[in-house]
N, C-alpha and C. Protein backbone atom coordinates (compact mmCIF):
# COMPACT_ATOMS: atom_id res chain seq x y z
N UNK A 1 0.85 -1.20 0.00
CA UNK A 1 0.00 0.00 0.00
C UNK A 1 0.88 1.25 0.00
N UNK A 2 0.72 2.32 -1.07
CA UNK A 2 1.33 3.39 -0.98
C UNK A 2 0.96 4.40 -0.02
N UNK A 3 2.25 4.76 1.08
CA UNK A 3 2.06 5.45 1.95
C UNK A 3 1.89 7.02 0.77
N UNK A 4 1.07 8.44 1.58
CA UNK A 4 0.60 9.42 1.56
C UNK A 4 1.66 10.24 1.51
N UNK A 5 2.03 11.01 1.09
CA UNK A 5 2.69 12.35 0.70
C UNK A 5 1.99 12.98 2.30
N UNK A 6 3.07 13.75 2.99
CA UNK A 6 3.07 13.98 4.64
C UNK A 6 2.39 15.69 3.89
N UNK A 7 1.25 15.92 4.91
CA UNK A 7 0.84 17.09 3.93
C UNK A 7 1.47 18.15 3.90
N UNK A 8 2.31 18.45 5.15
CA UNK A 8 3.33 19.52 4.99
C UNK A 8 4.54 19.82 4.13
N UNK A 9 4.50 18.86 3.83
CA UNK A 9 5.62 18.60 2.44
C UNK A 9 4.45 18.54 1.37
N UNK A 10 3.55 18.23 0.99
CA UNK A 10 2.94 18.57 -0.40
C UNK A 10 2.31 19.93 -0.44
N UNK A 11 1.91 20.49 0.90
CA UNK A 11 1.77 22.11 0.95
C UNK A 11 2.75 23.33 0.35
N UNK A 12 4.13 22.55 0.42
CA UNK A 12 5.02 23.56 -0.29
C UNK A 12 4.75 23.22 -1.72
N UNK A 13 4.32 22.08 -2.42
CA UNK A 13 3.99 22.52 -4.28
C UNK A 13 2.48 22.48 -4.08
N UNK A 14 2.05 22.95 -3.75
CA UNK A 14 0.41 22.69 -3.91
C UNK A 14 -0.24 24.26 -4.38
N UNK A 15 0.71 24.96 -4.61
CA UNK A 15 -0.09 26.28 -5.55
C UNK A 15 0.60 26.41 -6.46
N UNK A 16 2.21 25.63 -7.40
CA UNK A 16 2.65 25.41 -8.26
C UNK A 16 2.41 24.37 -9.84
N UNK A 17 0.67 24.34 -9.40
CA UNK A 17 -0.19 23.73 -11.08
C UNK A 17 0.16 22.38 -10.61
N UNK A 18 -1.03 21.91 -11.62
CA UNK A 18 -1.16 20.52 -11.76
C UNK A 18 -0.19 19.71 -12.05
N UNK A 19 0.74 20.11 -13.01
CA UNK A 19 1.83 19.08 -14.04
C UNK A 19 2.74 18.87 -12.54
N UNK A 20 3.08 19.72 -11.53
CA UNK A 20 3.97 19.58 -10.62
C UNK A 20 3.38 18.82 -9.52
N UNK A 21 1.75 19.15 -9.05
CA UNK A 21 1.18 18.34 -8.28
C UNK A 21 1.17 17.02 -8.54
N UNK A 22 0.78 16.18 -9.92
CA UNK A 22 0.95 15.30 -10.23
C UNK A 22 1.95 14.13 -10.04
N UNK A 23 3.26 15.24 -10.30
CA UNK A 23 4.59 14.48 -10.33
C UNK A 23 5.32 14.19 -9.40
N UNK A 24 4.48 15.40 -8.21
CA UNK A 24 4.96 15.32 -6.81
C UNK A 24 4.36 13.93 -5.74
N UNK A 25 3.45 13.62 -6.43
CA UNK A 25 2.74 12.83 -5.94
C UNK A 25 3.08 11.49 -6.53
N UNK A 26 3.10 11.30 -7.43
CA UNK A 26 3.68 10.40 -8.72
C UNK A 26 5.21 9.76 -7.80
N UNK A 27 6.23 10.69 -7.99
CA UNK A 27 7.59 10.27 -7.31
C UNK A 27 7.22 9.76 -5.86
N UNK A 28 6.66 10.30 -5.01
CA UNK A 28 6.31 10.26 -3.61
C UNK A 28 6.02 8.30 -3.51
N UNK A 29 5.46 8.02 -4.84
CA UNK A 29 5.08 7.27 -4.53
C UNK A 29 5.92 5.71 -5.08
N UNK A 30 7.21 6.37 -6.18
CA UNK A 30 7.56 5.08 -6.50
C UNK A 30 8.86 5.54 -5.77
N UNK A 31 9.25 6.33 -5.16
CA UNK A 31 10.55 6.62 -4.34
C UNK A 31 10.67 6.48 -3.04
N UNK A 32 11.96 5.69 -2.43
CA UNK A 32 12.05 5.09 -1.14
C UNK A 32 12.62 6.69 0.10
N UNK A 33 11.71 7.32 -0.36
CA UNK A 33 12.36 8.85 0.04
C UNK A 33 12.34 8.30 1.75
N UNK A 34 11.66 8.21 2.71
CA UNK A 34 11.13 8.18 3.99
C UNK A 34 12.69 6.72 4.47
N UNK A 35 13.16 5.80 3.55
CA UNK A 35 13.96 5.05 3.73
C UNK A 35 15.13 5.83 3.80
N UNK A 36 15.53 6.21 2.89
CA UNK A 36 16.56 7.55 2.28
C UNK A 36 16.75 8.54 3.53
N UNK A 37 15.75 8.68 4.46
CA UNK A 37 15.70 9.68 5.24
C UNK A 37 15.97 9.36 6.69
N UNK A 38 16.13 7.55 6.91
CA UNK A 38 16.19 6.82 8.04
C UNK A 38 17.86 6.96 8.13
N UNK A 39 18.24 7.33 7.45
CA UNK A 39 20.24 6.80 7.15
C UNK A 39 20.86 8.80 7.20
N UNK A 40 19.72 9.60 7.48
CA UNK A 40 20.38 10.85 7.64
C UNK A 40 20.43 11.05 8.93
N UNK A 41 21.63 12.37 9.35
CA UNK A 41 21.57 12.29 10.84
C UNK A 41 20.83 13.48 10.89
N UNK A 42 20.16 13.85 11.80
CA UNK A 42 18.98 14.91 12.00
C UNK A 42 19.92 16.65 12.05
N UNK A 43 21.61 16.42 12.15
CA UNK A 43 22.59 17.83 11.82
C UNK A 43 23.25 17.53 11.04
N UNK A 44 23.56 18.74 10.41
CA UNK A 44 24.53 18.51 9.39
C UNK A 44 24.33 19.28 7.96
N UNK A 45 25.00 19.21 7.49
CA UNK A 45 25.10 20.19 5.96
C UNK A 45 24.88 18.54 4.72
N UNK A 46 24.02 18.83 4.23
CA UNK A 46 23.30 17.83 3.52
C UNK A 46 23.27 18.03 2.06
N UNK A 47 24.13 17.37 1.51
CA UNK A 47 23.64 18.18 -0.49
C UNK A 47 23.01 17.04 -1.22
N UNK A 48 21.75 17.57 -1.96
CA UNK A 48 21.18 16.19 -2.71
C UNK A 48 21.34 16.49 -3.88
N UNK A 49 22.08 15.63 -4.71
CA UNK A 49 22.62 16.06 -6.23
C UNK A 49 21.66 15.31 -6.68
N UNK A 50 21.08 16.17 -7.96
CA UNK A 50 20.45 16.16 -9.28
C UNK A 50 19.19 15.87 -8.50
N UNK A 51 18.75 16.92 -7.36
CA UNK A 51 17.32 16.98 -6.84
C UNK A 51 16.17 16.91 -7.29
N UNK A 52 16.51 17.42 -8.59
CA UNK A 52 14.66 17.49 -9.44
C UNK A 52 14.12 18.83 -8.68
N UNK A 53 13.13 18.36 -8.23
CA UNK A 53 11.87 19.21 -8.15
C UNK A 53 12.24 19.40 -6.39
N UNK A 54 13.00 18.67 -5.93
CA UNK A 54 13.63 18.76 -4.39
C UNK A 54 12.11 18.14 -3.45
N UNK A 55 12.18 17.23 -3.55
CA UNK A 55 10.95 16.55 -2.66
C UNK A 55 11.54 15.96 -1.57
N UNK A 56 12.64 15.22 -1.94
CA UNK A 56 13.41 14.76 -0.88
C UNK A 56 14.47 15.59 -0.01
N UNK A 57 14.78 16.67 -1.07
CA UNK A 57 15.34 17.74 0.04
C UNK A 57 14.60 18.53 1.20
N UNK A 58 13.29 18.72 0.22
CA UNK A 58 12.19 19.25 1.19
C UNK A 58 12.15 18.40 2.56
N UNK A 59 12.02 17.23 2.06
CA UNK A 59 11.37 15.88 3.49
C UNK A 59 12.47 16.57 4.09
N UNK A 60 13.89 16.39 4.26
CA UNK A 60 14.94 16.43 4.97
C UNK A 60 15.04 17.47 5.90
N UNK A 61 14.80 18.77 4.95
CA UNK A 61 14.61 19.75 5.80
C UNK A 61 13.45 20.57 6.41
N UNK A 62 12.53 19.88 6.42
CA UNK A 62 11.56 19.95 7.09
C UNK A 62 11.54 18.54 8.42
N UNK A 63 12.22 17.67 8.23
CA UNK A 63 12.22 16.96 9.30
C UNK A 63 13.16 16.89 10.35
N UNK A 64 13.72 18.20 10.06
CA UNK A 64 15.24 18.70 11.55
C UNK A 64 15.34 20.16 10.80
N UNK A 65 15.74 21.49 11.64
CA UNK A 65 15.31 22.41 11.12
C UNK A 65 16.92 21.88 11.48
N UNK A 66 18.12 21.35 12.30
CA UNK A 66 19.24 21.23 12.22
C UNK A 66 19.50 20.70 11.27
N UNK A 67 19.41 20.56 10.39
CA UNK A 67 19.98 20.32 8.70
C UNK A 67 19.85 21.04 8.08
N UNK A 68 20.74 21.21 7.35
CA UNK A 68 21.51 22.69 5.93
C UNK A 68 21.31 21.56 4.78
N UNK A 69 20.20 21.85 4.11
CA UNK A 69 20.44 21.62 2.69
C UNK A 69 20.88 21.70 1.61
N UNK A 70 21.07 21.24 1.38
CA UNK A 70 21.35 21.84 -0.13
C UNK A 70 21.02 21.32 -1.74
N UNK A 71 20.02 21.58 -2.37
CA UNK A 71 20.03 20.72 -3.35
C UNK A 71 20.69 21.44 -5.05
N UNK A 72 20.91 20.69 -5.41
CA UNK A 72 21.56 20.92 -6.85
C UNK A 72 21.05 20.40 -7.86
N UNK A 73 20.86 21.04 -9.09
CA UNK A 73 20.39 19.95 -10.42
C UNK A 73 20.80 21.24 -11.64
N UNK A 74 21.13 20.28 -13.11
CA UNK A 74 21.00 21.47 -13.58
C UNK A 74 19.95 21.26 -14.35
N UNK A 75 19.10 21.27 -14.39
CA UNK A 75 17.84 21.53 -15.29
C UNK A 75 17.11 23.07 -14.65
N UNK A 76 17.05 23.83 -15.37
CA UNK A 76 16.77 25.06 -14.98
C UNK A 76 14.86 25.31 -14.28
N UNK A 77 14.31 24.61 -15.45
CA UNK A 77 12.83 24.08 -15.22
C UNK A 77 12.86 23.43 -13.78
N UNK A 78 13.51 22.71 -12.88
CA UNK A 78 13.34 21.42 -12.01
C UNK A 78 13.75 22.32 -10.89
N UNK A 79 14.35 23.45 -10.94
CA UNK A 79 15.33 24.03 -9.74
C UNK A 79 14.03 25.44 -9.59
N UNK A 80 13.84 25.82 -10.93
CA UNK A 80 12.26 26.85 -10.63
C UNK A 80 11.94 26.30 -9.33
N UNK A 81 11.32 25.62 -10.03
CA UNK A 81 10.25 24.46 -9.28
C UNK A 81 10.80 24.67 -7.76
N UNK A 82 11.55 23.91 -7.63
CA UNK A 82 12.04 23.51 -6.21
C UNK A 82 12.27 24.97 -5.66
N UNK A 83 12.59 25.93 -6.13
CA UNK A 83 13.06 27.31 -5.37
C UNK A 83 11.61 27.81 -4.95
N UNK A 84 10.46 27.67 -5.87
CA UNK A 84 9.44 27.86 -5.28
C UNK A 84 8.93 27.32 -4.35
N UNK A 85 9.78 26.43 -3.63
CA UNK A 85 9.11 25.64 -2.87
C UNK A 85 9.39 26.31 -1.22
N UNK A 86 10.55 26.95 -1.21
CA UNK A 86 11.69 27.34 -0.37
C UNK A 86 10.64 28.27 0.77
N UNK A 87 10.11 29.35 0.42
CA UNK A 87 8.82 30.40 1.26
C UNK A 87 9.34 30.60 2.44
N UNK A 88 10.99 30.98 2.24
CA UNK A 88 11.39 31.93 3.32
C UNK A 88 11.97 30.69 4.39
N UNK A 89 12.06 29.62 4.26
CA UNK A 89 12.89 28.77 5.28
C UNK A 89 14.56 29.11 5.09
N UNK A 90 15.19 28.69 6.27
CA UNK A 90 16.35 29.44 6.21
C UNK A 90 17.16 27.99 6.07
N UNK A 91 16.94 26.72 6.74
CA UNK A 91 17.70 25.62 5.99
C UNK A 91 17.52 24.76 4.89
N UNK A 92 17.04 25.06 3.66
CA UNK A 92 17.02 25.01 2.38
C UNK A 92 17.68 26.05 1.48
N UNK A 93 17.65 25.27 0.24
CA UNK A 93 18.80 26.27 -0.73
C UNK A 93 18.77 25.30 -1.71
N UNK A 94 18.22 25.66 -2.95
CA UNK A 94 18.47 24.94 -4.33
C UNK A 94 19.00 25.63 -5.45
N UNK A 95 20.13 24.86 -6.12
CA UNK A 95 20.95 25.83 -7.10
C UNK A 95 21.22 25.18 -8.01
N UNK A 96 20.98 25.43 -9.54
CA UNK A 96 21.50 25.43 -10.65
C UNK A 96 22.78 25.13 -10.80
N UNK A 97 23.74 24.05 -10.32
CA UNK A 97 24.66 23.96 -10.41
C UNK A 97 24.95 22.63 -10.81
N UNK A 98 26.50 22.44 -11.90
CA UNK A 98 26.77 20.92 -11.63
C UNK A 98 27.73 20.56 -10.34
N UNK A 99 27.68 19.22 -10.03
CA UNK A 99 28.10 18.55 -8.59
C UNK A 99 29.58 19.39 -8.44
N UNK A 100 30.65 19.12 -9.53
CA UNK A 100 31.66 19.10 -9.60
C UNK A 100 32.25 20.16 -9.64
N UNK A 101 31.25 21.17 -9.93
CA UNK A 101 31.77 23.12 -9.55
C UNK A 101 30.91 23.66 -7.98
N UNK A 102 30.82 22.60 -7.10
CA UNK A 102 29.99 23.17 -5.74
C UNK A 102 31.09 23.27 -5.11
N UNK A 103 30.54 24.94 -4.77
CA UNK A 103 31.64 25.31 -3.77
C UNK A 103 31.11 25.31 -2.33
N UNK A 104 31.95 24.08 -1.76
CA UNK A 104 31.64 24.00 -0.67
C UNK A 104 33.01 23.56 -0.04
N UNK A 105 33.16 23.42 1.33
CA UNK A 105 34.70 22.86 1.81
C UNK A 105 34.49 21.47 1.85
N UNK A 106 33.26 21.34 2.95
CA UNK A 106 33.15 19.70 3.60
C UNK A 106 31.51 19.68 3.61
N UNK A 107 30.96 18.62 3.61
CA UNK A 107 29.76 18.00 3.80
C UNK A 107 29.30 16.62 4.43
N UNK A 108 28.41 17.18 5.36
CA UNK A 108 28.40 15.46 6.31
C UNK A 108 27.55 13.93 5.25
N UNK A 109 26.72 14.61 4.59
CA UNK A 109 25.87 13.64 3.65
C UNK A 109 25.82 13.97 2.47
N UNK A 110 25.83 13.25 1.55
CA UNK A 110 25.60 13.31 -0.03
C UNK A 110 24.59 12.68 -0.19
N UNK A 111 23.15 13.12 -1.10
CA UNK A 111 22.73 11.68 -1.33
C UNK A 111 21.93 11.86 -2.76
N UNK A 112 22.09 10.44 -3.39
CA UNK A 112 21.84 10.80 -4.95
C UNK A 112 20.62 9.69 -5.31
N UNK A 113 19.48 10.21 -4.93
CA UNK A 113 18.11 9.64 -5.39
C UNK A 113 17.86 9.30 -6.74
N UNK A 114 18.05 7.92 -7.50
CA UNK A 114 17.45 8.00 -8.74
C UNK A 114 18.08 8.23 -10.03
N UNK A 115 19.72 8.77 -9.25
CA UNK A 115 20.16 9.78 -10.29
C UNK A 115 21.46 8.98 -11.41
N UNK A 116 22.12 8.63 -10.24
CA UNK A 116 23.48 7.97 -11.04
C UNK A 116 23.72 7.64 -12.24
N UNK A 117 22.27 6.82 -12.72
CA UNK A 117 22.06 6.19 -14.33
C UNK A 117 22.16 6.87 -15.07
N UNK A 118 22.04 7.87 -14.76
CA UNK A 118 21.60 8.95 -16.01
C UNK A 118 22.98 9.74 -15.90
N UNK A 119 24.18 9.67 -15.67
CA UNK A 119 25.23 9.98 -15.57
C UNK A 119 26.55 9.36 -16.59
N UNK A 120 26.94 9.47 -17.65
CA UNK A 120 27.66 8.61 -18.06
C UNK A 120 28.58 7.81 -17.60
N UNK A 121 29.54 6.65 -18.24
CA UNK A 121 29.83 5.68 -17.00
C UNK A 121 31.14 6.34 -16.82
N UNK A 122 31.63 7.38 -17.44
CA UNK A 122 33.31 7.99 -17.45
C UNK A 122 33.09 9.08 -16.19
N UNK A 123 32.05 9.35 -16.24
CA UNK A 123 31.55 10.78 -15.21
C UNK A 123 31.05 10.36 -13.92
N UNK A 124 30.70 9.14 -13.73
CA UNK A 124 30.09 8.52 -12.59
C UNK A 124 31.60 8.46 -11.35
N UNK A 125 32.20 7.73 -12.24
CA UNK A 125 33.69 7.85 -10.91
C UNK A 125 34.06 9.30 -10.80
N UNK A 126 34.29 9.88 -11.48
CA UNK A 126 34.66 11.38 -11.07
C UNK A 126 34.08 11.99 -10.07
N UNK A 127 32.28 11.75 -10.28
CA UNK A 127 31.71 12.70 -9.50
C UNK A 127 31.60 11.51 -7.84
N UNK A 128 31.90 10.26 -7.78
CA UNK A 128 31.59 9.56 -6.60
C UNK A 128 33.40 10.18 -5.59
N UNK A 129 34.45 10.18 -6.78
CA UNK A 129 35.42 10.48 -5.95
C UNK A 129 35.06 12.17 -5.32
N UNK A 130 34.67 12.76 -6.18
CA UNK A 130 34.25 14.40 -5.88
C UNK A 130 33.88 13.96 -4.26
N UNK A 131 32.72 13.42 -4.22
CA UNK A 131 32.27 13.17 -3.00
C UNK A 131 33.15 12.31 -1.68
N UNK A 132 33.79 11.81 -2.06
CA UNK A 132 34.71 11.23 -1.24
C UNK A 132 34.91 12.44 -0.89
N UNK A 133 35.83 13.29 -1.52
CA UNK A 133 36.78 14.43 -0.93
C UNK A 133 36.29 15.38 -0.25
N UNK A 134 34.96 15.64 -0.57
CA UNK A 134 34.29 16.64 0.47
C UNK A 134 33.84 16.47 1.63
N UNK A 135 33.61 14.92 1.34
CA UNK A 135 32.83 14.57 3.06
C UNK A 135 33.43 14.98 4.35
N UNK A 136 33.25 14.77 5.30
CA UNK A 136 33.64 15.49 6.38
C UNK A 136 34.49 14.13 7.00
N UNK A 137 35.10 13.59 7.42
CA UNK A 137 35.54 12.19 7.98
C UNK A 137 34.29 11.56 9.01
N UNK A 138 34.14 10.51 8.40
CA UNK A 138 33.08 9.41 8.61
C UNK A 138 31.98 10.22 8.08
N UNK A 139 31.93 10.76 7.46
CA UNK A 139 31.02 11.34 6.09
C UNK A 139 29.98 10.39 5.59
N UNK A 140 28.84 10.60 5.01
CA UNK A 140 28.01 9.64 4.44
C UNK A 140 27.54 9.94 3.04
N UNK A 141 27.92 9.25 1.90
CA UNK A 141 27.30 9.22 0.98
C UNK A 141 25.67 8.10 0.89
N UNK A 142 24.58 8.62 0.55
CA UNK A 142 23.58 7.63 0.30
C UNK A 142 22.82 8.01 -1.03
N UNK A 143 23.45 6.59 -1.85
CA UNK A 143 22.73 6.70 -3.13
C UNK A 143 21.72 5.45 -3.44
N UNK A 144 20.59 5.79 -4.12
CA UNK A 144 19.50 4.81 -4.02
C UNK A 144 19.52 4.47 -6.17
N UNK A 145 19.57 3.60 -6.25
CA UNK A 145 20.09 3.29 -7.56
C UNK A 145 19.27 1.73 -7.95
N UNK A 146 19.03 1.55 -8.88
CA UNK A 146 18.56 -0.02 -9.47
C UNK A 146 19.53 -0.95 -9.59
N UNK A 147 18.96 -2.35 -8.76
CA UNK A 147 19.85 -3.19 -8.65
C UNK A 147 18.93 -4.30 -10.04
N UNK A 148 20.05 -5.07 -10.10
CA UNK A 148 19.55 -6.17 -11.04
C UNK A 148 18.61 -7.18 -10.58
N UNK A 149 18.26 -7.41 -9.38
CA UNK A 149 17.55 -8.50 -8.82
C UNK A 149 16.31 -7.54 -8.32
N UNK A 150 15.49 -8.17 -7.99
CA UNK A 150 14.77 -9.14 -8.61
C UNK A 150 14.54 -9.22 -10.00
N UNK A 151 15.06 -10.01 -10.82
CA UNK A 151 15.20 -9.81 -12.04
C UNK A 151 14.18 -8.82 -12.96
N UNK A 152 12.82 -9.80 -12.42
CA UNK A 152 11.38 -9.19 -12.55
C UNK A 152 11.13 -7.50 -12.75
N UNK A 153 11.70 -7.03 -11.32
CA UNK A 153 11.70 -5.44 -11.11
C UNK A 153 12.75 -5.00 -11.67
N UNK A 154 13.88 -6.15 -12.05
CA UNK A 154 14.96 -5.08 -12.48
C UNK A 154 14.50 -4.56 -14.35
N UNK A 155 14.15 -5.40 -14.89
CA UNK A 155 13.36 -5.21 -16.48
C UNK A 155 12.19 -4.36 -16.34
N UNK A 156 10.77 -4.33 -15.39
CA UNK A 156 10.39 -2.91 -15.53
C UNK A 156 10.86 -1.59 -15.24
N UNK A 157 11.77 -1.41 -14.61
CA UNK A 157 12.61 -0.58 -14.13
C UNK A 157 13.17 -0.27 -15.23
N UNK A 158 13.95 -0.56 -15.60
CA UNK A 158 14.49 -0.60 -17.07
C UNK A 158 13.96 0.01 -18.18
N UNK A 159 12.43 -0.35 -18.25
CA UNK A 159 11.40 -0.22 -19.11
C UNK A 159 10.78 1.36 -19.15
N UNK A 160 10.67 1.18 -17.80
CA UNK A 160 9.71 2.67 -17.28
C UNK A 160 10.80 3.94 -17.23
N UNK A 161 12.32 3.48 -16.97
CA UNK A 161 13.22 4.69 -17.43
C UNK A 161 13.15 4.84 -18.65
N UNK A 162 13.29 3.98 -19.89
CA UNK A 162 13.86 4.16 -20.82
C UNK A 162 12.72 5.07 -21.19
N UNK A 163 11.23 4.92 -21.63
CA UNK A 163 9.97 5.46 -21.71
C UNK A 163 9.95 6.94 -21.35
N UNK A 164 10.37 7.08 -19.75
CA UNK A 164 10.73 8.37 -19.62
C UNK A 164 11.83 9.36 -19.65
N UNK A 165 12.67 8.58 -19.88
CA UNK A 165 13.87 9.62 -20.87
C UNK A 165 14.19 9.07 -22.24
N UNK A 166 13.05 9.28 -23.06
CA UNK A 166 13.34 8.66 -24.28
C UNK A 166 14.38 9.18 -25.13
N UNK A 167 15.41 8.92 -25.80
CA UNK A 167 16.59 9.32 -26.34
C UNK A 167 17.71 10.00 -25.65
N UNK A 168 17.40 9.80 -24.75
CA UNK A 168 18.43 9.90 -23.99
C UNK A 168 19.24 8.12 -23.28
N UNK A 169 20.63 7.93 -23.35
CA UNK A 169 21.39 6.50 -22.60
C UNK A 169 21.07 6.70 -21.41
N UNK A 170 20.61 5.53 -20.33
CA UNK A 170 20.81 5.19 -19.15
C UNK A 170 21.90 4.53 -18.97
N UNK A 171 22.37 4.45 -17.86
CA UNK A 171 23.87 4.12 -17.76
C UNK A 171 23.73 2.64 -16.80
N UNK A 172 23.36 2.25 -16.24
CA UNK A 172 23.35 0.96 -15.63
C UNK A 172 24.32 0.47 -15.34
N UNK A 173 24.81 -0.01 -13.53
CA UNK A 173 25.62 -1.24 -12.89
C UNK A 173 24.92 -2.16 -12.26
N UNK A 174 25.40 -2.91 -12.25
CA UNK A 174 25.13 -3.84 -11.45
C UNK A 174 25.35 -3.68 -10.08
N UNK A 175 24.99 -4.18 -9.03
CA UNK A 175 25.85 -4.09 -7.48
C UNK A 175 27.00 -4.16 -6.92
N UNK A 176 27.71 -5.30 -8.12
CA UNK A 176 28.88 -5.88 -7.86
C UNK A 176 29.98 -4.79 -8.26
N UNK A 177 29.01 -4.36 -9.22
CA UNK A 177 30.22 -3.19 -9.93
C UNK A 177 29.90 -2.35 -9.58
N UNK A 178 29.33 -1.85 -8.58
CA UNK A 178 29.22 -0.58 -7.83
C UNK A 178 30.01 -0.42 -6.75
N UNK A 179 30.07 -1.84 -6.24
CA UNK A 179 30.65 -2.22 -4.76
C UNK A 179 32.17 -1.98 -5.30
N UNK A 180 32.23 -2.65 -6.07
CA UNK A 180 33.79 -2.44 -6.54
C UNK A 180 34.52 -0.99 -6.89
N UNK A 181 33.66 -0.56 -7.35
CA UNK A 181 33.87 1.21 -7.97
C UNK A 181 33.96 2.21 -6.70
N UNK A 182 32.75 1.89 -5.77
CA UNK A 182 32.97 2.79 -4.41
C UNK A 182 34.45 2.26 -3.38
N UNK A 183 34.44 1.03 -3.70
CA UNK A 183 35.78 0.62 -2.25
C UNK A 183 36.83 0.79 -3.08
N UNK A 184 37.16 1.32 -4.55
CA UNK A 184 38.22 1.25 -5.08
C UNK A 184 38.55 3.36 -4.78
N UNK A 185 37.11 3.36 -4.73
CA UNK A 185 37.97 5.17 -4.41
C UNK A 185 38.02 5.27 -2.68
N UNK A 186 37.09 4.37 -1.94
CA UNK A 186 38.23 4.32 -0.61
C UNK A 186 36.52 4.43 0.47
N UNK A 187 35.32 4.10 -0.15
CA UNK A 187 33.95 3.98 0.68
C UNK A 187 34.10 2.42 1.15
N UNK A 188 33.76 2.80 2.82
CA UNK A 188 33.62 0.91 3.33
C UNK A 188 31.81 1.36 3.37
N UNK A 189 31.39 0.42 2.17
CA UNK A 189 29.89 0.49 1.93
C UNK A 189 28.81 -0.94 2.34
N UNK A 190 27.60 -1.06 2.53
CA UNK A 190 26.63 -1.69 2.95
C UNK A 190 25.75 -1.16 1.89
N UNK A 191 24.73 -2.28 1.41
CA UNK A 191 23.78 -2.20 0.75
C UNK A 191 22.63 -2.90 1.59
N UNK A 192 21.34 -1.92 1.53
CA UNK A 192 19.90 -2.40 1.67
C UNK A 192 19.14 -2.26 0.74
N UNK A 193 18.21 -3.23 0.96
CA UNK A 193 16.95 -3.33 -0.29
C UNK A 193 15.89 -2.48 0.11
N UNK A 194 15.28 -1.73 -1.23
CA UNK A 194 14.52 -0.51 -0.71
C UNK A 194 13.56 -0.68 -1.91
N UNK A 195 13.35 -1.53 -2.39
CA UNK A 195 12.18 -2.00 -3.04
C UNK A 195 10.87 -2.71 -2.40
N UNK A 196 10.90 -2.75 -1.35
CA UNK A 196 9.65 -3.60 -0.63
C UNK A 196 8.27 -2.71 -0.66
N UNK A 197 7.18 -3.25 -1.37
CA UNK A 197 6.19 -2.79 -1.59
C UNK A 197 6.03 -1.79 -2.74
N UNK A 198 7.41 -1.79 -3.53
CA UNK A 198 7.55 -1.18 -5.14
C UNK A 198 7.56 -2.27 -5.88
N UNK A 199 7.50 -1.86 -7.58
CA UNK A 199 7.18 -2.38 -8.36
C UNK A 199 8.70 -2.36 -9.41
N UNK A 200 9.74 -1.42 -8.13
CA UNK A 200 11.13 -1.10 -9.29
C UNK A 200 12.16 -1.48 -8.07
N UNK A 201 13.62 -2.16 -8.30
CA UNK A 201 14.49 -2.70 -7.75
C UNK A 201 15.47 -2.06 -7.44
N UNK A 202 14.73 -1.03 -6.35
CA UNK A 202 15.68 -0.02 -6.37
C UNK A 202 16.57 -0.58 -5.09
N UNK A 203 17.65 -0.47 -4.40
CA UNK A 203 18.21 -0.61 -3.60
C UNK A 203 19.14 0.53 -3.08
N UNK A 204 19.53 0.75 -1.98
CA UNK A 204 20.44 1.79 -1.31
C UNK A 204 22.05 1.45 -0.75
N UNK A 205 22.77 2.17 -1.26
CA UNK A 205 24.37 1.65 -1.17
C UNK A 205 24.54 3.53 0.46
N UNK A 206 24.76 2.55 1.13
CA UNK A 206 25.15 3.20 2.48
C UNK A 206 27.07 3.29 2.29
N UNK A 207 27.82 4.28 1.89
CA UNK A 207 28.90 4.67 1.57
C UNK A 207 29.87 5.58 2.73
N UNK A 208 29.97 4.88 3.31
CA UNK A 208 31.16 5.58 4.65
C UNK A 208 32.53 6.05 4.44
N UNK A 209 33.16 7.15 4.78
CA UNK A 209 34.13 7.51 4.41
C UNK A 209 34.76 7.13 5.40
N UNK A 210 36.42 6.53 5.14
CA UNK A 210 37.00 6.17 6.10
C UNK A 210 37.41 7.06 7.11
């Protein structure tokens, strides 16, 4: 059963039109956001790369006013959006930026909802080491990404991206080769399954900086 969009979080897009109400509601519902949000610590300076419409940045910082957000994307349309969402809170902040020109020193959490695939596979290590280097020591990266199993979910998954970014490459790993790619730039990582009661195989790679 799909849990409800918390209404204080759908109150910030709920005078930003239908196409956004829709989608806000739409993601809410195939995204393990509330899982995503069990692995943050309630302080801390928080950046969510390639936020979208910032739903999950919203949850975050609305659920500890001690968290500094920060979300990033560059789609200019997706960051509107999300800036409208902002109505004068002082720990939020969404910016038009790519990952790899954020000026920041250190950051306690990274976390990349959804996003990685859509990253080419030459640009994916660049931007995971980026994050290594900023974290703060014992730093947390949390990225929620499609695993291959259940085979079942891993082919609609597959299906329902390709559909919605049509002509555009998805980039796809496997687990094994994720695991390998994060402990080779220096993350001692854990994976949980965050598909339970979805219909897509998504899973979460918990990424610790040494």
């Amino acid at each position: 059963m799909f849990k409800r969009i918390p209404q204080e979080l759908f109150n910030l897009y709920s005078d930003l039109g239908s196409a956004v109400i829709s989608y806000v509601r739409l993601r809410w519902r195939i995204c393990p956001f509330e899982k995503i949000m069990q692995h943050v610590p309630l302080k801390g300076t928080i950046v969510d790369v390639g936020c979208g419409y910032g739903l999950l940045g919203n949850l975050l910082a609305l659920s500890s006013p001690e968290r500094d957000v920060i979300g990033i994307d560059l789609s200019p349309r997706r960051i509107r959006v999300a800036q409208g969402t902002i109505k004068g809170r002082r720990n939020i902040r969404f910016l038009l930026q790519d990952a790899n020109s954020l000026k920041i020193e250190k950051c306690d959490v990274f976390v990349m909802s959804d996003f990685l695939h859509h990253v080419p596979y030459q640009h994916q290590e660049q931007l995971l080491a980026m994050c290594y280097q900023k974290l703060s020591k014992n730093g947390l990266l949390i990225m929620e990404e499609v695993d291959d199993k259940p085979y079942w979910k891993y082919q609609f998954t597959i299906v329902v991206d390709v559909l919605l970014n049509l002509g555009h490459r998805i980039y796809f790993r496997s687990s094994p080769e994720y695991l390998s790619l994060l402990s080779r730039i220096g993350f001692q990582t854990k994976t949980e399954v965050a598909h339970k009661g979805l219909p897509f195989s998504d899973i979460l790679y918990l990424c610790r900086k040494n």
